[in-house]
PDB file of N, CA and C in Angstrom:
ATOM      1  N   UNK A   1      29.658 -21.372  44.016  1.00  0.00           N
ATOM      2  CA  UNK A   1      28.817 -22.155  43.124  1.00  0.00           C
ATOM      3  C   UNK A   1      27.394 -22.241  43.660  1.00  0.00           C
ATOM      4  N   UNK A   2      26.908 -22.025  45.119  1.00  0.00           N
ATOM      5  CA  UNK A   2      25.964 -22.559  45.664  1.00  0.00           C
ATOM      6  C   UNK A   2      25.328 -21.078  45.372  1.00  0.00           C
ATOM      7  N   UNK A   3      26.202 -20.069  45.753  1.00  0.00           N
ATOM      8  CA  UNK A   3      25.121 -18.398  45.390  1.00  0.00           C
ATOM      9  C   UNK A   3      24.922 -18.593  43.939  1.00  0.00           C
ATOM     10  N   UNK A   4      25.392 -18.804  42.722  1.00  0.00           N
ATOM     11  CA  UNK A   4      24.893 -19.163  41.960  1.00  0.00           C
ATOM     12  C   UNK A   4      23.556 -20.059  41.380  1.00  0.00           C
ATOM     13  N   UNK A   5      23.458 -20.939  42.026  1.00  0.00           N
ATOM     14  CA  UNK A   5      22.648 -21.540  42.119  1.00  0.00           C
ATOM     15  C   UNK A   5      21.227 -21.489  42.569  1.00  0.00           C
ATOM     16  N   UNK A   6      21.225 -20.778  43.341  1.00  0.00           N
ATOM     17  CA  UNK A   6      20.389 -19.814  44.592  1.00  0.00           C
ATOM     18  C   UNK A   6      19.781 -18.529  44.034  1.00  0.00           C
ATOM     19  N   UNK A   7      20.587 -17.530  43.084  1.00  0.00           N
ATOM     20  CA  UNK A   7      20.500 -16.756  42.752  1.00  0.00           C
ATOM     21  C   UNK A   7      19.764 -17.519  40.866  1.00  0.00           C
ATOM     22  N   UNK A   8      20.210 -18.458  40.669  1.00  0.00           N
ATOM     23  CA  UNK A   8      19.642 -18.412  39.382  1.00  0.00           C
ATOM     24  C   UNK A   8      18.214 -19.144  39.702  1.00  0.00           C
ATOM     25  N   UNK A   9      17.845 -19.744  40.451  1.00  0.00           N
ATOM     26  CA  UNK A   9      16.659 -20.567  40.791  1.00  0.00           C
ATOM     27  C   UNK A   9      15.394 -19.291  41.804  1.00  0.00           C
ATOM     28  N   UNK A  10      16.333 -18.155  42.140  1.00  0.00           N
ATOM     29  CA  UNK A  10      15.665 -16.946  42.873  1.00  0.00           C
ATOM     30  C   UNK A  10      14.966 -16.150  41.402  1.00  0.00           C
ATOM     31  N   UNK A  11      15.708 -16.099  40.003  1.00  0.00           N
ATOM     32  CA  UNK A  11      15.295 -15.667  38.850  1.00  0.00           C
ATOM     33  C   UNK A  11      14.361 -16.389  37.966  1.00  0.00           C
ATOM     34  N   UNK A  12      14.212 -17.168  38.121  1.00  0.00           N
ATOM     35  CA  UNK A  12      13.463 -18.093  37.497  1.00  0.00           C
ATOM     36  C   UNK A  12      12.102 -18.196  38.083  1.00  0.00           C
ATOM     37  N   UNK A  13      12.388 -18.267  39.337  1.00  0.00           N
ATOM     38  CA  UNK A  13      11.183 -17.903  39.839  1.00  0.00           C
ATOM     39  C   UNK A  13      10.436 -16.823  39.773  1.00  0.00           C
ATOM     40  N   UNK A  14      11.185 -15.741  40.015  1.00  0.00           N
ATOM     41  CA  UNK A  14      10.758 -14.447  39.808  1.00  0.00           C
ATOM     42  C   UNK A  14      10.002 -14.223  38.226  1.00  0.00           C
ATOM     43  N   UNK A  15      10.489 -14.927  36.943  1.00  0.00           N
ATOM     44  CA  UNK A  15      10.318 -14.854  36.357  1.00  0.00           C
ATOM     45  C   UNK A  15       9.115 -16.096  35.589  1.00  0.00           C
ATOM     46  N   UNK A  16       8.515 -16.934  36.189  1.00  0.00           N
ATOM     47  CA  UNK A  16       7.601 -17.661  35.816  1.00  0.00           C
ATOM     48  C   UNK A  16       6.671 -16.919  36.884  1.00  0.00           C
ATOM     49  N   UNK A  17       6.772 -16.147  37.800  1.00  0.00           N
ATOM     50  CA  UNK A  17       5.648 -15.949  38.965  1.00  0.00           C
ATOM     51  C   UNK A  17       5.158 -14.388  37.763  1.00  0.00           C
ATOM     52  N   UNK A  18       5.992 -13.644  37.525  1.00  0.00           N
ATOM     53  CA  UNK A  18       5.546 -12.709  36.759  1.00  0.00           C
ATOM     54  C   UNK A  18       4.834 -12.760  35.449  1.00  0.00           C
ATOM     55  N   UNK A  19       5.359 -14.410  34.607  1.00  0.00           N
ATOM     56  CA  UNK A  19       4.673 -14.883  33.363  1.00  0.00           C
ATOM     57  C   UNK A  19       2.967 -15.023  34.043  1.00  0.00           C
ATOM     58  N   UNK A  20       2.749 -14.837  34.958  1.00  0.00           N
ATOM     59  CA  UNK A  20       0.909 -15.185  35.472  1.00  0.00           C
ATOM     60  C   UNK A  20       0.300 -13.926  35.054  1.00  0.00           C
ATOM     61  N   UNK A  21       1.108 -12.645  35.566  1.00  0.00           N
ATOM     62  CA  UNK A  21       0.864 -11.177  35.417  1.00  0.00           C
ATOM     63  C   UNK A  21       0.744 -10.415  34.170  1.00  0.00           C
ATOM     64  N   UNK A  22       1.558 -10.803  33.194  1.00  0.00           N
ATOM     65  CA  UNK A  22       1.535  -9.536  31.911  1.00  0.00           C
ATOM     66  C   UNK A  22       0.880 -10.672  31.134  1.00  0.00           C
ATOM     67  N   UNK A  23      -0.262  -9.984  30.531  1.00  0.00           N
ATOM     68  CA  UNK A  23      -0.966 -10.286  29.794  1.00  0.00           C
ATOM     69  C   UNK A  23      -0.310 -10.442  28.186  1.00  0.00           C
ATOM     70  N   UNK A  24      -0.567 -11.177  27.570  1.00  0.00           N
ATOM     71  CA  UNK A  24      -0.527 -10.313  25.958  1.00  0.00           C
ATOM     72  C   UNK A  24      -1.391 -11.005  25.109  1.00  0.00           C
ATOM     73  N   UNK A  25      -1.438 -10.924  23.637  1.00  0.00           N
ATOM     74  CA  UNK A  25      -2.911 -10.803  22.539  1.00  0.00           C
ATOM     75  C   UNK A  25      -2.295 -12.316  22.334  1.00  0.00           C
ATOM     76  N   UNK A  26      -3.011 -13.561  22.242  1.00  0.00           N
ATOM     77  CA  UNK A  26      -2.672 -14.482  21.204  1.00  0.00           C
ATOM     78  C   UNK A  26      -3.181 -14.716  19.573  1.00  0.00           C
ATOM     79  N   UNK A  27      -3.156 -14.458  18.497  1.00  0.00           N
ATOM     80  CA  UNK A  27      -3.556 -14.492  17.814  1.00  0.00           C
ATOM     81  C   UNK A  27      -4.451 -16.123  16.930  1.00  0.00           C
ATOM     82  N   UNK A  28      -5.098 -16.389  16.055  1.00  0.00           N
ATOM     83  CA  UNK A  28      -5.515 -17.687  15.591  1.00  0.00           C
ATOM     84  C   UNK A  28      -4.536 -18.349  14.954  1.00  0.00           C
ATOM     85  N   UNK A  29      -4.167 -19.756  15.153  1.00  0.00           N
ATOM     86  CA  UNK A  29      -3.137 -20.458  14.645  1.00  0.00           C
ATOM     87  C   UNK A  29      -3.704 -20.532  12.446  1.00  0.00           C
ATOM     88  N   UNK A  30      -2.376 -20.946  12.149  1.00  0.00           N
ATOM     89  CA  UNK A  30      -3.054 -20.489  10.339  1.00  0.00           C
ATOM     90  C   UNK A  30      -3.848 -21.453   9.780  1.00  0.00           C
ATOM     91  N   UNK A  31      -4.142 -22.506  10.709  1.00  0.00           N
ATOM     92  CA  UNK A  31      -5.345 -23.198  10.515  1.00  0.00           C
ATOM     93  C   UNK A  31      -6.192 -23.142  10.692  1.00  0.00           C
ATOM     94  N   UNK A  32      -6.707 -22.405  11.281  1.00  0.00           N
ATOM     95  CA  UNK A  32      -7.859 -21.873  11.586  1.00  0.00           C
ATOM     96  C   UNK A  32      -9.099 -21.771  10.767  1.00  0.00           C
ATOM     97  N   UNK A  33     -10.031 -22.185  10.885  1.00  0.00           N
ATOM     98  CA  UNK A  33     -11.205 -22.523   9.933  1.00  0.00           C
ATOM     99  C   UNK A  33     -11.734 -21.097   9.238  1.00  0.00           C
ATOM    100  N   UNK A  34     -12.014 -20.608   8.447  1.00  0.00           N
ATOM    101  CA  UNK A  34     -12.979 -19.770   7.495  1.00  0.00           C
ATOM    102  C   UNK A  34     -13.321 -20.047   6.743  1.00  0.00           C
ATOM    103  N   UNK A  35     -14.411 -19.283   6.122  1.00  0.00           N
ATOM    104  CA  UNK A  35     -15.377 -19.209   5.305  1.00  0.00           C
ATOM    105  C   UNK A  35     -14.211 -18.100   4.114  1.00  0.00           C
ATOM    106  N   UNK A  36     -14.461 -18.149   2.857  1.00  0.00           N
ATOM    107  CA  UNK A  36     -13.818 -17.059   1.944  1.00  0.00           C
ATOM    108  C   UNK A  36     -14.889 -16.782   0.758  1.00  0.00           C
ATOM    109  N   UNK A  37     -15.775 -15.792   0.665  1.00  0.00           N
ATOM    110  CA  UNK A  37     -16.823 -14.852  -0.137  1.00  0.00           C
ATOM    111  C   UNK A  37     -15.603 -14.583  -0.975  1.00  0.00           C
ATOM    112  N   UNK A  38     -15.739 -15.385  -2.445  1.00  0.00           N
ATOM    113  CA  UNK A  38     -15.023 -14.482  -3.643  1.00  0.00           C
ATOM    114  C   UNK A  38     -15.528 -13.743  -4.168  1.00  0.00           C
ATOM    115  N   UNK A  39     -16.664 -13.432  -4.172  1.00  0.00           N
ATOM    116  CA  UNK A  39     -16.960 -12.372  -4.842  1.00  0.00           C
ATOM    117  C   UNK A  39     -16.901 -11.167  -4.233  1.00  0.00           C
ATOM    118  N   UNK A  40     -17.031 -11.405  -2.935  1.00  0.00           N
ATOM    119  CA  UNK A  40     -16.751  -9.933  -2.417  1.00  0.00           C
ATOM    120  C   UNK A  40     -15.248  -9.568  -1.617  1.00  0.00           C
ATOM    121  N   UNK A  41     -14.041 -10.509  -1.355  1.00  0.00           N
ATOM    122  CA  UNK A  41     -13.466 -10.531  -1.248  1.00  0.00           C
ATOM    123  C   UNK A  41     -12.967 -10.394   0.232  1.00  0.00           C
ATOM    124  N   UNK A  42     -13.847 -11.270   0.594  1.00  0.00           N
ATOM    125  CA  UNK A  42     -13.959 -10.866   2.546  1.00  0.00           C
ATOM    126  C   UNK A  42     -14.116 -12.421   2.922  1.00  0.00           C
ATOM    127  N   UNK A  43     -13.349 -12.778   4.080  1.00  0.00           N
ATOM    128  CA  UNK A  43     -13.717 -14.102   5.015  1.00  0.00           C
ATOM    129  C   UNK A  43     -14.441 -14.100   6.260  1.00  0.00           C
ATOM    130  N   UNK A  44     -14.790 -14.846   6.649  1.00  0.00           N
ATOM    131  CA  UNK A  44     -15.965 -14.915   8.086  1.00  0.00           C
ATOM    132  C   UNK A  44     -14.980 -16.355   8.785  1.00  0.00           C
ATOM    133  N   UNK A  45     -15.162 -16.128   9.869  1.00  0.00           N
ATOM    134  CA  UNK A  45     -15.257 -17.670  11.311  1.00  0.00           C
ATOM    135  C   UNK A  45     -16.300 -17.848  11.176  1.00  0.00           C
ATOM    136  N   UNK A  46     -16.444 -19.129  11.567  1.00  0.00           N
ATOM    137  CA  UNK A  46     -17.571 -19.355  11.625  1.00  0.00           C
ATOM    138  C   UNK A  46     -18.468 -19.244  13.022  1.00  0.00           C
ATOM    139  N   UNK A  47     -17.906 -19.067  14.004  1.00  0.00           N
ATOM    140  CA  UNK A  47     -18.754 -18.437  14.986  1.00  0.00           C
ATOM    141  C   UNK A  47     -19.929 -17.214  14.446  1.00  0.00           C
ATOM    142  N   UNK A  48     -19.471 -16.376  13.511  1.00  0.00           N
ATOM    143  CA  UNK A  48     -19.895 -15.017  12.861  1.00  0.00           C
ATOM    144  C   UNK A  48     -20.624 -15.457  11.594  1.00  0.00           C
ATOM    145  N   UNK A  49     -20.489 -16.531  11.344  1.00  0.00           N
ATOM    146  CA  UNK A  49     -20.805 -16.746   9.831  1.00  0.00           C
ATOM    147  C   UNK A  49     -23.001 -16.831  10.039  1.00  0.00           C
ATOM    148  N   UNK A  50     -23.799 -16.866  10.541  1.00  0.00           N
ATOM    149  CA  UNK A  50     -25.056 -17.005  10.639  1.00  0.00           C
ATOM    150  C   UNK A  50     -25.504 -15.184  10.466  1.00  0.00           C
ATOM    151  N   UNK A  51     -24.725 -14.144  11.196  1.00  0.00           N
ATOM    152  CA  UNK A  51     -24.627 -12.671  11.249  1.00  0.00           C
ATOM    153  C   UNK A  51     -24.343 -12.254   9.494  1.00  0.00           C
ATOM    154  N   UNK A  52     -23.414 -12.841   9.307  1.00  0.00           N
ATOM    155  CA  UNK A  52     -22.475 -12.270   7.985  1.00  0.00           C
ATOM    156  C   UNK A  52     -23.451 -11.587   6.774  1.00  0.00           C
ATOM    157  N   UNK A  53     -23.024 -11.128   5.799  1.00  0.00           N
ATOM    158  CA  UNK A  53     -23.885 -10.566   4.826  1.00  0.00           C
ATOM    159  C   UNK A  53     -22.835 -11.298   3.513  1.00  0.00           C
ATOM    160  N   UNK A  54     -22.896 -12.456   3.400  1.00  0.00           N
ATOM    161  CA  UNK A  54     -22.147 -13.016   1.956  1.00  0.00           C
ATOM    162  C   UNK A  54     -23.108 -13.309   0.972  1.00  0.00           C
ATOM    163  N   UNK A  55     -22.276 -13.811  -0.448  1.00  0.00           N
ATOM    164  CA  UNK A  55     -22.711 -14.053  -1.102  1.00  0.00           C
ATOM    165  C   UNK A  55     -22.630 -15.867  -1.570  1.00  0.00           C
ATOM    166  N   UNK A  56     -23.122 -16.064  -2.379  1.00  0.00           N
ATOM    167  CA  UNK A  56     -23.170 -17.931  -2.749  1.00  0.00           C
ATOM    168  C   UNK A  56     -22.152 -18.245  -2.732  1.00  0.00           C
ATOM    169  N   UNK A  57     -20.876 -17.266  -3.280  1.00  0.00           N
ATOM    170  CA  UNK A  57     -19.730 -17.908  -3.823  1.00  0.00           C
ATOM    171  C   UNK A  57     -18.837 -18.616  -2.607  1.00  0.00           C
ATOM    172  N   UNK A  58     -19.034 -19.032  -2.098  1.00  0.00           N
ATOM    173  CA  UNK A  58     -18.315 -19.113  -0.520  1.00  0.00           C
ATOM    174  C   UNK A  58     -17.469 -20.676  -0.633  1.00  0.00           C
ATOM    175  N   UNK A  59     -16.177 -20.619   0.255  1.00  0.00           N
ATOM    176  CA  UNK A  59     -14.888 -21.856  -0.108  1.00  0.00           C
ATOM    177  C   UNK A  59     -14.890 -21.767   1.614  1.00  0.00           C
ATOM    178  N   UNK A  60     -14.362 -23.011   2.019  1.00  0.00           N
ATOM    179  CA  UNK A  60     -14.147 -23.144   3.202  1.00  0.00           C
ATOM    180  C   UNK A  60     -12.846 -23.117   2.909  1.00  0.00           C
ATOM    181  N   UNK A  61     -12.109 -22.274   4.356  1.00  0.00           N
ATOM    182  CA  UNK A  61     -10.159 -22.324   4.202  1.00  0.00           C
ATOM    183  C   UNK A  61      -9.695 -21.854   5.602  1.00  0.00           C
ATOM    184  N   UNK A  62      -8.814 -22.247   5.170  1.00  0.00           N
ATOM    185  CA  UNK A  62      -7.992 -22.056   6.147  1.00  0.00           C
ATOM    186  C   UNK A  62      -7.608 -20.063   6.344  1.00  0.00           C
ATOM    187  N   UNK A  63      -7.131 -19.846   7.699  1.00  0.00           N
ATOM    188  CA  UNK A  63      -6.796 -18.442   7.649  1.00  0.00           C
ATOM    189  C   UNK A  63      -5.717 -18.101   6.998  1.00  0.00           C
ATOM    190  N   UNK A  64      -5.028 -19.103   6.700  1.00  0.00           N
ATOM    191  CA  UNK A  64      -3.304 -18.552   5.864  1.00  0.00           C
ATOM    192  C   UNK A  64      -3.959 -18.413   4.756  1.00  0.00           C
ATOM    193  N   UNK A  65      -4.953 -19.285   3.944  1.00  0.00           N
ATOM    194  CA  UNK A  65      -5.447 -18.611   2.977  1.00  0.00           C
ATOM    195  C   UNK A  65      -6.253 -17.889   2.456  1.00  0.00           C
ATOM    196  N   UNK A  66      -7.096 -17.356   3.325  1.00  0.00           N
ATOM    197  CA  UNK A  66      -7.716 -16.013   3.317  1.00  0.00           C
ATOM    198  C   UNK A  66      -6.782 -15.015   3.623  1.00  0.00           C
ATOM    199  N   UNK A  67      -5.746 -15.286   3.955  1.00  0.00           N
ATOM    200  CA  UNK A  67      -4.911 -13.869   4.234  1.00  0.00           C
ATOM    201  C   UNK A  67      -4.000 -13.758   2.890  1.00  0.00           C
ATOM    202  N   UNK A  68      -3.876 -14.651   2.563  1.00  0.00           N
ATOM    203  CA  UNK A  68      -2.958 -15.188   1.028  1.00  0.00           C
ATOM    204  C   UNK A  68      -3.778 -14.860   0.144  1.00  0.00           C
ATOM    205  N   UNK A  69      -5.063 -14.721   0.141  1.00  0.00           N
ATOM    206  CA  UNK A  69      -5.734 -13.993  -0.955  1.00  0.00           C
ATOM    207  C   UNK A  69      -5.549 -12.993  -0.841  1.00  0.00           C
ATOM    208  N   UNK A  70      -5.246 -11.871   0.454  1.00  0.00           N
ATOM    209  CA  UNK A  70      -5.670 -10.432   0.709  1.00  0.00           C
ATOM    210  C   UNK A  70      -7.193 -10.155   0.670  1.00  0.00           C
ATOM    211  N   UNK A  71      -7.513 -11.102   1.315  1.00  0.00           N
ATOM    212  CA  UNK A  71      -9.570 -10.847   1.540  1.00  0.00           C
ATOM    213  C   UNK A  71      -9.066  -9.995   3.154  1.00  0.00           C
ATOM    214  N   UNK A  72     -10.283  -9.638   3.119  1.00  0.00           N
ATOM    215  CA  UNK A  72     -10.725  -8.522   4.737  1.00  0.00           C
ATOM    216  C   UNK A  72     -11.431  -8.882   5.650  1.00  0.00           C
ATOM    217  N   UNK A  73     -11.582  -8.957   6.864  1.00  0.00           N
ATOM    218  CA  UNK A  73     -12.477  -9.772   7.302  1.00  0.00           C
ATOM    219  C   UNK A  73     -13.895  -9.387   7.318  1.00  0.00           C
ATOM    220  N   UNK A  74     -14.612  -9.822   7.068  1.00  0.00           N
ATOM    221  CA  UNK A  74     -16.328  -9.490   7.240  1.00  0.00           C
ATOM    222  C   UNK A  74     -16.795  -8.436   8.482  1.00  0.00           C
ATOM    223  N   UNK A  75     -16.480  -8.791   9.310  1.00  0.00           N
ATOM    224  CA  UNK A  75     -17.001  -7.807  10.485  1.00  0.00           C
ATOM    225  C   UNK A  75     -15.996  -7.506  11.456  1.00  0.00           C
ATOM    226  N   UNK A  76     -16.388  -6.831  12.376  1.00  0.00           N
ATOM    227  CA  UNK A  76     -15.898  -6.662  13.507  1.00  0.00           C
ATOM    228  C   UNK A  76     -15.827  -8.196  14.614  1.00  0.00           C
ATOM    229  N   UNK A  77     -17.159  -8.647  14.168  1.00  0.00           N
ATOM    230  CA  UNK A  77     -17.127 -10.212  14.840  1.00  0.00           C
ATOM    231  C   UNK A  77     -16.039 -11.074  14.414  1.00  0.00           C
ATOM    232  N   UNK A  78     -15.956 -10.845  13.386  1.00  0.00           N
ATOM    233  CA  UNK A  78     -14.464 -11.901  12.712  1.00  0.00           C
ATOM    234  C   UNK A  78     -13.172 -11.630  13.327  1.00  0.00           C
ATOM    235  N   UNK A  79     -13.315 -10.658  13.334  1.00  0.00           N
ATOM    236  CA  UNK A  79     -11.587  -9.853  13.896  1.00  0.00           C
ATOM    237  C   UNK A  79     -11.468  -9.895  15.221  1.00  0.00           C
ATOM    238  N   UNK A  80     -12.465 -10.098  15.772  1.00  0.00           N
ATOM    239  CA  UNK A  80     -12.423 -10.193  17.352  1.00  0.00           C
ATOM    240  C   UNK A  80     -12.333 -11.696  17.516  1.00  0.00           C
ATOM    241  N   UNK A  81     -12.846 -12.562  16.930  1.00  0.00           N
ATOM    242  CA  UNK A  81     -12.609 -14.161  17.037  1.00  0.00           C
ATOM    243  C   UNK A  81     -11.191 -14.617  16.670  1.00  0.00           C
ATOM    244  N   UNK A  82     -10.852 -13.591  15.864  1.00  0.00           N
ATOM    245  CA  UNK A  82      -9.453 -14.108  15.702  1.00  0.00           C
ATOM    246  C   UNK A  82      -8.646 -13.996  16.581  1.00  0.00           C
ATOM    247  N   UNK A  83      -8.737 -13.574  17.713  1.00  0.00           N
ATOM    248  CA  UNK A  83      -7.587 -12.936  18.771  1.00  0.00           C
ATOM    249  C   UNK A  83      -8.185 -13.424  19.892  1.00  0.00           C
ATOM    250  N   UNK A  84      -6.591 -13.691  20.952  1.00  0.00           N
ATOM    251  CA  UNK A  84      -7.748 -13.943  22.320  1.00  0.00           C
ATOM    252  C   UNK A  84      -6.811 -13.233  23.518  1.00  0.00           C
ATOM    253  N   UNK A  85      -7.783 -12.157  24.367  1.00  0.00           N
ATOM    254  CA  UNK A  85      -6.802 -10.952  24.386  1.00  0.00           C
ATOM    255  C   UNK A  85      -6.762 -11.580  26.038  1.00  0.00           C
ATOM    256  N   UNK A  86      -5.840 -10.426  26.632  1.00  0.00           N
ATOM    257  CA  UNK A  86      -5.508 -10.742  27.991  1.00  0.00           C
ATOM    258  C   UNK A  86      -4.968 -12.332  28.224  1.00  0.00           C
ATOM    259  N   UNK A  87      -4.106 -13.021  28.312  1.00  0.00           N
ATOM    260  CA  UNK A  87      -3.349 -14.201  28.063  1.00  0.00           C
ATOM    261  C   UNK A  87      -2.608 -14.090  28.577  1.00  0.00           C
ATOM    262  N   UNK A  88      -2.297 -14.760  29.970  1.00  0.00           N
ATOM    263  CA  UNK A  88      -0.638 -14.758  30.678  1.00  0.00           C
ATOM    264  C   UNK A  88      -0.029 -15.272  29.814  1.00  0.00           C
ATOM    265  N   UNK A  89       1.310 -14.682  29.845  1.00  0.00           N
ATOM    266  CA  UNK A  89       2.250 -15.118  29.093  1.00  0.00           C
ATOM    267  C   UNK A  89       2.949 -16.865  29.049  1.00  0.00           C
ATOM    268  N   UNK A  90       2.695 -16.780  30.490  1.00  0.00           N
ATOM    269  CA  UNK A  90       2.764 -18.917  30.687  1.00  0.00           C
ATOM    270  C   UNK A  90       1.714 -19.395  30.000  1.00  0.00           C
ATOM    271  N   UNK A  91       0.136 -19.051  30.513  1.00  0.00           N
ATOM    272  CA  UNK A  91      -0.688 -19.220  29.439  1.00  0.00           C
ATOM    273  C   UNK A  91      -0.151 -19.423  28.200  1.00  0.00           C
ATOM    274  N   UNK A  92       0.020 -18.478  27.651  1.00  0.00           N
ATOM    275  CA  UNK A  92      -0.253 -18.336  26.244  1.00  0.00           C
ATOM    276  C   UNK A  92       0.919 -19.399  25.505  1.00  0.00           C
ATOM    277  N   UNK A  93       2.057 -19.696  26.185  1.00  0.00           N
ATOM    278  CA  UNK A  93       3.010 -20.998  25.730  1.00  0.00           C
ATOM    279  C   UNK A  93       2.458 -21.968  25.894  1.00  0.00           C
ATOM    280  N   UNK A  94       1.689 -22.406  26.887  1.00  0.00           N
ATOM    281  CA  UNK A  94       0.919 -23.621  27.133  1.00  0.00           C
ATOM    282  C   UNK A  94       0.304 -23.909  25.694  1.00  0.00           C
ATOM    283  N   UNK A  95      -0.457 -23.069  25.384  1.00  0.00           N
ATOM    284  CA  UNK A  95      -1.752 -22.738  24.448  1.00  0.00           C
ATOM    285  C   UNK A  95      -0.900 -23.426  22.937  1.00  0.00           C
ATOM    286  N   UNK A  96       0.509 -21.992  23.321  1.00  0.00           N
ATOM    287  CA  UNK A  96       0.983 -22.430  21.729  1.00  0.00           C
ATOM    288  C   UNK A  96       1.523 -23.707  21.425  1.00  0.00           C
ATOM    289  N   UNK A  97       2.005 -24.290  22.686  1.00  0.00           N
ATOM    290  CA  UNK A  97       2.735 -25.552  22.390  1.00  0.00           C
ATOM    291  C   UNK A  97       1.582 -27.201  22.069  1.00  0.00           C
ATOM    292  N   UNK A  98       0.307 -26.688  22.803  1.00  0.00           N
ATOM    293  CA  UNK A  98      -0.387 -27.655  22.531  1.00  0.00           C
ATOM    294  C   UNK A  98      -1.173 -28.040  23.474  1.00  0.00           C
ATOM    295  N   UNK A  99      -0.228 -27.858  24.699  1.00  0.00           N
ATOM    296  CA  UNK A  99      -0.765 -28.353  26.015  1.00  0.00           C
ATOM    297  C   UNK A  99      -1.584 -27.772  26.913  1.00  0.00           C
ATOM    298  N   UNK A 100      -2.301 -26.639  26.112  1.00  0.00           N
ATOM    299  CA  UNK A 100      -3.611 -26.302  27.338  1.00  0.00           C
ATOM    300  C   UNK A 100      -4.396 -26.211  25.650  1.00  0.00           C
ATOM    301  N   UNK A 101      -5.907 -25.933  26.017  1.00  0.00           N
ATOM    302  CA  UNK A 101      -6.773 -25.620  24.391  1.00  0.00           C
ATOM    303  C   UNK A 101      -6.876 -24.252  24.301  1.00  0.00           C
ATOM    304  N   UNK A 102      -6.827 -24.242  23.249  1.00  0.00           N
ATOM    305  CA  UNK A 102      -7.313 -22.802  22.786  1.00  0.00           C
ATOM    306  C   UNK A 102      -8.678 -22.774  22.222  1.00  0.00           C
ATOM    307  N   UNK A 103      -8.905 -21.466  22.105  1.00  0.00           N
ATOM    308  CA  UNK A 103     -10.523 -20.995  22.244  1.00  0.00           C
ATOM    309  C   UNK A 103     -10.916 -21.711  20.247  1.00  0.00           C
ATOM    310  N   UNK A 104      -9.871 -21.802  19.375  1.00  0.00           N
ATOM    311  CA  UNK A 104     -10.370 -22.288  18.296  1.00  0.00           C
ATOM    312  C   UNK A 104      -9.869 -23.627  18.117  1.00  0.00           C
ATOM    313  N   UNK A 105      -9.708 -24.268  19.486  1.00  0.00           N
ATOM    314  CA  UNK A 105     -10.324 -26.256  19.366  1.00  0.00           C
ATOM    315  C   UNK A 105     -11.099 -26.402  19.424  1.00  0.00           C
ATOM    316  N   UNK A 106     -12.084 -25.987  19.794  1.00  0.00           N
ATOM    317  CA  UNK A 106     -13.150 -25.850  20.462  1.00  0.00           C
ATOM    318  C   UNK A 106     -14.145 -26.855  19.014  1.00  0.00           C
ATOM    319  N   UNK A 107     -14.116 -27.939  18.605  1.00  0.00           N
ATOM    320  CA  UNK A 107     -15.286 -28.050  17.782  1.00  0.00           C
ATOM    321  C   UNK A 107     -16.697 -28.250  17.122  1.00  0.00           C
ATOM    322  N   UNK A 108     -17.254 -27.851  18.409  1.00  0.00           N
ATOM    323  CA  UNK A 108     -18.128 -27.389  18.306  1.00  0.00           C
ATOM    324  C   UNK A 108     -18.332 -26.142  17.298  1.00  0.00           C
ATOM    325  N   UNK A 109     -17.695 -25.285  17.552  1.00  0.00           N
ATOM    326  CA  UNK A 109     -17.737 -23.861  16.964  1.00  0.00           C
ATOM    327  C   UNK A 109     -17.242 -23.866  15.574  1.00  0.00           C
ATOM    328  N   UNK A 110     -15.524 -24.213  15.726  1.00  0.00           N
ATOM    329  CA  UNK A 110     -14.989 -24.322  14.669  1.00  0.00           C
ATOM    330  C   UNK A 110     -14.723 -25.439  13.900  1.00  0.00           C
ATOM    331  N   UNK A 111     -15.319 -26.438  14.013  1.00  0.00           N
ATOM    332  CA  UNK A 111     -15.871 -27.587  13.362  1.00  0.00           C
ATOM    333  C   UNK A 111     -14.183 -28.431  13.280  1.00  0.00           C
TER     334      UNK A 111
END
């Protein structure tokens, strides 16, 4: 019972010391603030939104619903705000569960 014990607390470790190491992409939670151009059928962040090339018609929304329209994103700046790359994998649970911030709490930026 005790090599058991030993051996499962030897894995666990092994395996939160390695969650520091592999990176992966976190993506923007679906709340996430945008801008949505109906007339042209494209959304902006607003980090990007001063760059953007829109038109008047513009709705503030959420990202589930700019993606629920099938709009595109405005730039390359948009698509890169949406993601936040290189993320330990402990990281990135922290992030999702609540308990560290992510780069779109920030409100300053994303209001």
């Amino acid at each position: 019972m005790k090599n058991i014990v030993i051996t499962a607390a030897a894995v666990l470790s092994l395996l939160v010391t390695l969650g520091f190491f592999i990176p992966i992409q976190l993506s923007a939670p679906p709340d996430a603030r945008t801008i949505v151009d109906h007339t042209n059928h494209i959304y902006v962040t607003p980090p990007c939104f001063n760059q953007a090339d829109l038109s008047n018609y513009l709705q503030e929304a959420e990202y589930r619903e700019a993606k629920d329209l099938d709009y595109k994103p405005e730039s390359s700046c948009t698509q890169e705000t949406l993601v936040e790359k290189n993320v330990p994998i402990n990281i990135a649970l922290l992030k999702t569960i609540g308990i560290s911030e992510t780069k779109w709490d920030d409100e300053t930026i994303w209001g």
